[in-house]
Protein backbone atom coordinates (compact mmCIF):
# COMPACT_ATOMS: atom_id res chain seq x y z
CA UNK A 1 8.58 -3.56 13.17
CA UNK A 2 10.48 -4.75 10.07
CA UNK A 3 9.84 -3.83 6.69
CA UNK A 4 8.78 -7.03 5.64
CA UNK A 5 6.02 -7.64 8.87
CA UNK A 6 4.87 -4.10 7.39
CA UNK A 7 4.19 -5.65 4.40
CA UNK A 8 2.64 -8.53 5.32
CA UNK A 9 0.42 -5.93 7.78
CA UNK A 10 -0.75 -3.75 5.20
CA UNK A 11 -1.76 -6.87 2.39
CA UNK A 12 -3.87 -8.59 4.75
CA UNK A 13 -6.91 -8.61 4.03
CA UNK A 14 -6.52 -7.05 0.40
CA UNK A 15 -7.45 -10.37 -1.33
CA UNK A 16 -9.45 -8.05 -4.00
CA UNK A 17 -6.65 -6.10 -5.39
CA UNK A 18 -3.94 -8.89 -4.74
CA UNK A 19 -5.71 -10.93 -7.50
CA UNK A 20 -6.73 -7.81 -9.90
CA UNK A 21 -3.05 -6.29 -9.49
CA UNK A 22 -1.12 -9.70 -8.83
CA UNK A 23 0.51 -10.47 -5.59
CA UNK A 24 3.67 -9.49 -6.27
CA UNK A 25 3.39 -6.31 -8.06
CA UNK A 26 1.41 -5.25 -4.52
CA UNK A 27 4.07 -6.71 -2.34
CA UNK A 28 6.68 -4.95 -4.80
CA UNK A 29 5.23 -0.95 -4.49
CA UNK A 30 4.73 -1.53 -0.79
CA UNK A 31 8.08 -2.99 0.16
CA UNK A 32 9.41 0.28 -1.95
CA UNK A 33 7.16 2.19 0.02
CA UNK A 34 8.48 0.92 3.25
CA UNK A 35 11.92 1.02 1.94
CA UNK A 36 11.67 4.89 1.22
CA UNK A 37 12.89 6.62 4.34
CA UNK A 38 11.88 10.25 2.98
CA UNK A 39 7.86 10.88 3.60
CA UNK A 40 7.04 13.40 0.22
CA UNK A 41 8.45 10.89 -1.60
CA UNK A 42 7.54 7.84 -0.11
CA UNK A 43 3.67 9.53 -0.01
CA UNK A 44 4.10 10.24 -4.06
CA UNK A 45 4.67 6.58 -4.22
CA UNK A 46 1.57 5.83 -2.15
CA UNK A 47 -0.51 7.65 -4.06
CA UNK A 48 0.54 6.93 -7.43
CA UNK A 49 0.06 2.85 -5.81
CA UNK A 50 -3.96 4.05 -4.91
CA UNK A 51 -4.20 5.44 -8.52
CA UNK A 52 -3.38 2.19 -9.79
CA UNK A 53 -5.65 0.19 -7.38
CA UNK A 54 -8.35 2.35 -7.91
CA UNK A 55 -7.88 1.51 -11.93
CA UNK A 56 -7.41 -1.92 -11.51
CA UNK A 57 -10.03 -2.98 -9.21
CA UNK A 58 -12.45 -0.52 -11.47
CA UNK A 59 -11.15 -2.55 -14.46
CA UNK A 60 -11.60 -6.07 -12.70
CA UNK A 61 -15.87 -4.90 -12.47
CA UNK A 62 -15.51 -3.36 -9.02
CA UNK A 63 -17.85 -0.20 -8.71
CA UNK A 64 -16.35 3.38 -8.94
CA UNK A 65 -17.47 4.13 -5.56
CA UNK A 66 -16.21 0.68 -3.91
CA UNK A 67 -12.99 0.89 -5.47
CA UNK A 68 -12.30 4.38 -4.00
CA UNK A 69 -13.86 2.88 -0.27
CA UNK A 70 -11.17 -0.23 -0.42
CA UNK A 71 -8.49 2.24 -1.84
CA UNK A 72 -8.92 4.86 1.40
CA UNK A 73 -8.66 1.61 3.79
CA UNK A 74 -5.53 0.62 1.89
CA UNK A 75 -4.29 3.94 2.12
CA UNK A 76 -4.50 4.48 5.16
CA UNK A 77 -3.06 1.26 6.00
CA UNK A 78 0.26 1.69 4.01
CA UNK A 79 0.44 5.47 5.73
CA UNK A 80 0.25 3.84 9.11
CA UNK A 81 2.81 1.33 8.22
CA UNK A 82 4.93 3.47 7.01
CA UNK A 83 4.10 5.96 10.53
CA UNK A 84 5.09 2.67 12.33
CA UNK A 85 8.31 1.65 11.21
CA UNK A 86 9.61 5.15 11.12
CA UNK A 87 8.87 6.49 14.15
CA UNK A 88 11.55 6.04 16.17
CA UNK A 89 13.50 7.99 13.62
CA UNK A 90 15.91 4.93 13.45
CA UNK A 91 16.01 3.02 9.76
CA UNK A 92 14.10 -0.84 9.76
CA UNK A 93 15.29 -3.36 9.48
């Protein structure tokens, strides 16, 4: 997997916070995500990117409680992008 079919994999779907947070500010933090090779750091950047999408989708009229819901999925779908191109222990591409 490359970096930028990672990307692509984790916004599917994420129509919601791609429109609150703006397509490429998403596609920015999780290409850096991807990009970071060193997991505590490239997990502070995940979370500080679910912090944000938690505000923003709050802030666009989304319930508390459905904002944290989409923000696990998310989660968990940059973490297993991440898991996926790194793997191997060799760099993507």
């Amino acid at each position: 997997m490359k970096i930028e079919e990672a990307v692509t994999a984790v916004t599917a779907e994420a129509n919601a916070l791609l429109s609150c947070l703006g397509q490429p500010v998403v596609a920015y933090h999780v290409m850096a995500i991807m990009s970071e090779a060193d997991f505590e750091h490239a997990r502070e950047m995940q979370l500080a990117l679910m912090r944000r999408s938690i505000e923003a989708l709050v802030d666009d009229g989304l319930e508390d409680v459905a904002a944290h819901d989409f923000a696990s999925r998310f989660d968990g779908r940059v973490g297993s992008a991440w898991r996926q191109l790194y793997r191997s222990g060799a760099a993507p591409h």
